[in-house]
Protein backbone atom coordinates (compact mmCIF):
# COMPACT_ATOMS: atom_id res chain seq x y z
CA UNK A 1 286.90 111.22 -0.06
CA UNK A 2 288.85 114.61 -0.55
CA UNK A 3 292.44 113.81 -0.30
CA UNK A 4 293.13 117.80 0.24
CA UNK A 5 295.78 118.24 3.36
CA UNK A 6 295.25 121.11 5.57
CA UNK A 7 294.76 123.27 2.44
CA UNK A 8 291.93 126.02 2.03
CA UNK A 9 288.28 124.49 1.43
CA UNK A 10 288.01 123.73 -1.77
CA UNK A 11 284.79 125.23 -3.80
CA UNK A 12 281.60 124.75 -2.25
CA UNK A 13 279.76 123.79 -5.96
CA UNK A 14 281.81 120.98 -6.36
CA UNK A 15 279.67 117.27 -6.34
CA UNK A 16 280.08 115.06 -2.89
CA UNK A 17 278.84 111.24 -2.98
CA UNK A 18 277.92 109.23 -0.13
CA UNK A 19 280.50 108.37 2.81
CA UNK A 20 282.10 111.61 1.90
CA UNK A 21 282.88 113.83 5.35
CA UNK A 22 281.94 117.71 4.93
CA UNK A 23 282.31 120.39 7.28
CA UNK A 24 280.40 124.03 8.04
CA UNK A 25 283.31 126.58 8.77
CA UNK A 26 282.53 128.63 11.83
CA UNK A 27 284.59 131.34 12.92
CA UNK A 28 286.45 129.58 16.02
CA UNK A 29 285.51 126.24 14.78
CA UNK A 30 283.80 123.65 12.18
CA UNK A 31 280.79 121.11 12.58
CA UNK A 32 281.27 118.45 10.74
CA UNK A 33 278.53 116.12 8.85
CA UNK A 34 278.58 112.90 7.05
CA UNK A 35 276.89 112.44 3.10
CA UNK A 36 274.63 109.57 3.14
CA UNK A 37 273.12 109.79 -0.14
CA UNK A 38 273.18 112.33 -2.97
CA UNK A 39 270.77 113.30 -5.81
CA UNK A 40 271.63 115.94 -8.57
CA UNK A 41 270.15 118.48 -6.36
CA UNK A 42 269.96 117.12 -2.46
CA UNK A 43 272.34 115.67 0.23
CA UNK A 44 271.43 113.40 2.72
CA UNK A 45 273.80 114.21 5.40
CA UNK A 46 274.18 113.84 9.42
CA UNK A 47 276.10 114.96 11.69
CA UNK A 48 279.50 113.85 13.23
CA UNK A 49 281.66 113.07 16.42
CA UNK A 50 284.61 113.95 17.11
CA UNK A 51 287.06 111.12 17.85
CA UNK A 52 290.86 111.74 18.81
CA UNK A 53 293.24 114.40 18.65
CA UNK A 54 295.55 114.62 15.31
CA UNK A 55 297.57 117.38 15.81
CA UNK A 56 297.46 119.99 17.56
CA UNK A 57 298.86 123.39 16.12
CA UNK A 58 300.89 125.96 18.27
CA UNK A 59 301.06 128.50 15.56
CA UNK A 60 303.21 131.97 15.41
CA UNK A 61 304.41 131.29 19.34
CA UNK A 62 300.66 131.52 20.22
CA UNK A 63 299.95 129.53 23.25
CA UNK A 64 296.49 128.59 22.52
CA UNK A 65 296.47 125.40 19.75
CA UNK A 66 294.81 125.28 16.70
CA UNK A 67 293.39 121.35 17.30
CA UNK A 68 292.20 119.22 14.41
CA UNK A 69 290.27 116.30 15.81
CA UNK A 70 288.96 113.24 13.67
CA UNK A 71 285.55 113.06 12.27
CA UNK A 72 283.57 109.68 13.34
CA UNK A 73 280.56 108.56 11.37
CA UNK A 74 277.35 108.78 14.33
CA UNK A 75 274.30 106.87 13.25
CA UNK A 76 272.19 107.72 15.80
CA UNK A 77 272.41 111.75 14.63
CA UNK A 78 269.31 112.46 12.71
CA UNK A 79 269.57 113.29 8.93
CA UNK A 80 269.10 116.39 7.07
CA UNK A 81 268.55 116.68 3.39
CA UNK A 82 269.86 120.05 2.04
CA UNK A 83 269.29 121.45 -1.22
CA UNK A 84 271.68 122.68 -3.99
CA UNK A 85 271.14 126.50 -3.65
CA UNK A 86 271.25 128.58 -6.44
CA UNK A 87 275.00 129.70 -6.21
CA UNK A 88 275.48 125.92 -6.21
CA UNK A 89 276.35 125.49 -2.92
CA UNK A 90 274.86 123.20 0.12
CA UNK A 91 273.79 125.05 3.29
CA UNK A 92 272.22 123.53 6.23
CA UNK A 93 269.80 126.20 6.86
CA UNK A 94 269.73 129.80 5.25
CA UNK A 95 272.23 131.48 7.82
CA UNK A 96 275.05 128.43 7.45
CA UNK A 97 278.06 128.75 5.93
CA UNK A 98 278.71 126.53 2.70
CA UNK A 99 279.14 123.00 3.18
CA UNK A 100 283.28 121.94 1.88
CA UNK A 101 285.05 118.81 1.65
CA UNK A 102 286.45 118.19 5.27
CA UNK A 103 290.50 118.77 5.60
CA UNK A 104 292.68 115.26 5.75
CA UNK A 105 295.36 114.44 7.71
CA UNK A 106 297.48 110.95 7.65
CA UNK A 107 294.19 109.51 5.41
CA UNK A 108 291.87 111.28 8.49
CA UNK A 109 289.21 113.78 7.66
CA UNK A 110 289.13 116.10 10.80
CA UNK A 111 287.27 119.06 12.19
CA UNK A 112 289.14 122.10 13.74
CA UNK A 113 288.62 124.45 17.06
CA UNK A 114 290.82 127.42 17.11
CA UNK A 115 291.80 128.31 20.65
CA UNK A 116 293.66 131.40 19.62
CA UNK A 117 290.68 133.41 19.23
């Protein structure tokens, strides 16, 4: 597991293993997916739940929050293997974003929406 808090993604090349939690940044939001298995040049990954609220971020007197919400394994989501692409990084399809090590907070990996937008 990435024990990153709330910091920036960290690079997209680097290696997961299985039962690590990534996420797909979005513009207003992030989708997260769970690594079930790993090869030098695959994931086996699914797709997550959201569970609880976190925190919730009021940020720069904005009214709208900035929620992060906790990521819960789902095994009924069907599985995707994704390939290493040449820039080294994991994409679900061609038009995703790069796959990152999910944010933790208090030990929880977590998605986020952004209401601000």
């Amino acid at each position: 597991m990435s024990t990153q808090t709330k910091t920036q993604p960290q690079h997209p090349a680097e290696t997961f293993s299985a039962g690590d939690m990534l996420v797909e940044m979005l513009v207003t939001d992030s989708v997260g997916w769970e690594v079930l298995a790993t090869t030098a040049q695959t994931l086996t990954i699914r797709r997550t739940k959201t569970g609880k609220i976190v925190q919730s971020d009021n940020l720069e007197g904005n009214p709208y929050p900035l929620v992060w919400e906790e990521m819960v394994p789902n095994p009924d989501a069907q599985q995707h293997v994704v390939r290493r692409r040449g820039d080294g990084t994991f994409r679900v399809d061609r038009s995703a974003r790069p796959l990152f090590a999910a944010p933790v907070i208090d030990g929880i990996p977590v998605t986020r929406t952004d209401y601000r937008f």
